[in-house]
Protein backbone atom coordinates (compact mmCIF):
# COMPACT_ATOMS: atom_id res chain seq x y z
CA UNK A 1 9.31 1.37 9.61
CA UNK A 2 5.72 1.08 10.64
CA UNK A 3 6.24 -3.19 11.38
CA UNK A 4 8.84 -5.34 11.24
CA UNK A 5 7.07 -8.59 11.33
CA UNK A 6 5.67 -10.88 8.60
CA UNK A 7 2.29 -10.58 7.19
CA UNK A 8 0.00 -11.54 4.76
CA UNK A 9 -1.45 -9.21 2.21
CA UNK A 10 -5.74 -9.91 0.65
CA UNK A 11 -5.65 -6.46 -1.07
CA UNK A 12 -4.03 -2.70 -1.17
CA UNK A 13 -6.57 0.25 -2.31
CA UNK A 14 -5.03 3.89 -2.21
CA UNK A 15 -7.36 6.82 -2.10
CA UNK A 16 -5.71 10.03 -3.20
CA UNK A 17 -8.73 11.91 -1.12
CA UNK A 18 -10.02 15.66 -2.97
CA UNK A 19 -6.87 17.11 -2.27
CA UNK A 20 -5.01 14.63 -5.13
CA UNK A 21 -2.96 16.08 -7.48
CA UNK A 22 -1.77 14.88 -10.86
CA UNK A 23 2.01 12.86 -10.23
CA UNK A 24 0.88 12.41 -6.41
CA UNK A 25 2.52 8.80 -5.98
CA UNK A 26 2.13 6.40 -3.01
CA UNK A 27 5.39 3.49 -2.55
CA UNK A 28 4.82 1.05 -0.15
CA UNK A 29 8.57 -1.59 0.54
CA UNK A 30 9.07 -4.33 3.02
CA UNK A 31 11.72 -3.85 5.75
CA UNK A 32 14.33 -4.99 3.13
CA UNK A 33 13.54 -2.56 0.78
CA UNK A 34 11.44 -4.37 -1.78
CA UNK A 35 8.25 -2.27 -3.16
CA UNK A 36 5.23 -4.23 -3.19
CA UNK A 37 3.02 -1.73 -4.27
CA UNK A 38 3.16 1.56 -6.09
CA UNK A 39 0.93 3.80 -7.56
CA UNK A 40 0.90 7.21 -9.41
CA UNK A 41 -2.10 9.69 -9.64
CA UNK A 42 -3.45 10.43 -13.34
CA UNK A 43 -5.97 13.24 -12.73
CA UNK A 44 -9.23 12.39 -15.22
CA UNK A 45 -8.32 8.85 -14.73
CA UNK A 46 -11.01 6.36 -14.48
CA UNK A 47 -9.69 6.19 -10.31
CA UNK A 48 -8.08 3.56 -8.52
CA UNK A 49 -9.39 0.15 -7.71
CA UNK A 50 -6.60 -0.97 -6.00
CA UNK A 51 -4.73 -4.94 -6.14
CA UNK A 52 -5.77 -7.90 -4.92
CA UNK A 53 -4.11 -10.31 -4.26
CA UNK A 54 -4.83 -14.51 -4.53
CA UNK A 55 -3.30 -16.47 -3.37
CA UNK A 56 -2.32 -13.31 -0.75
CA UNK A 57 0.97 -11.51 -1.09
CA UNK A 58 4.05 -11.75 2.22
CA UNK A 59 5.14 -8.77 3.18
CA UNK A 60 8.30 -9.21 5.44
CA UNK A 61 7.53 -6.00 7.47
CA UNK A 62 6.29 -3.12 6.11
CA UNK A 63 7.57 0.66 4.83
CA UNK A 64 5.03 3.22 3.30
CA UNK A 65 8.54 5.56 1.70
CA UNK A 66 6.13 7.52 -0.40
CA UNK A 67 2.44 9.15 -0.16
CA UNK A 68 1.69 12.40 -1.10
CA UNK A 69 -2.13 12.56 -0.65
CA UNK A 70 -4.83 10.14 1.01
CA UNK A 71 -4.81 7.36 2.66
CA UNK A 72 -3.66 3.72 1.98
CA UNK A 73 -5.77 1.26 2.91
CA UNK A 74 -3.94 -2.49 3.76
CA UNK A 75 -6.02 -5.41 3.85
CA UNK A 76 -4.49 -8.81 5.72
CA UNK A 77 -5.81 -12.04 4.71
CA UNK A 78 -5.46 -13.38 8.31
CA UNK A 79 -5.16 -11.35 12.10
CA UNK A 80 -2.00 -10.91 13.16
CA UNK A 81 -0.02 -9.57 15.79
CA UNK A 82 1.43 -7.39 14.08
CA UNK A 83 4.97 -5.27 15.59
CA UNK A 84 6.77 -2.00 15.03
């Protein structure tokens, strides 16, 4: 678990990075096991732009299960204190 405490979500972008691969995925849960995003690579894709969120999205703690390239890139709507 990377935090355990609740947080509000403004937007989620993935980038899959050179190294992507066609059927990479990325699968991100709270801490109760709900996925709130996920996302599979589709090489000659038009790319990912990501979700946004309005009004933005609770996450009650947060999981990333899955990610085979990249990086994910989490967006709050407010700063937290956010806790492991």
């Amino acid at each position: 678990m990377i935090v355990s405490t609740p947080f509000l979500v403004q937007a989620i972008n993935w980038d899959p990075g050179t190294s992507g691969a066609n059927g990479d995925v990325v699968t991100v849960k709270d801490k109760h096991g709900v996925v709130k995003y996920s996302d599979s690579l589709i090489t000659g894709g038009l790319g990912h732009t990501g979700l946004s969120f309005d009004p933005p999205l609770l996450f009650d703690g947060l999981i990333v299960s899955a990610i085979s390239h990249g990086v994910l890139y989490i967006y709050l709507a407010q700063s937290n204190n956010l806790q492991a």
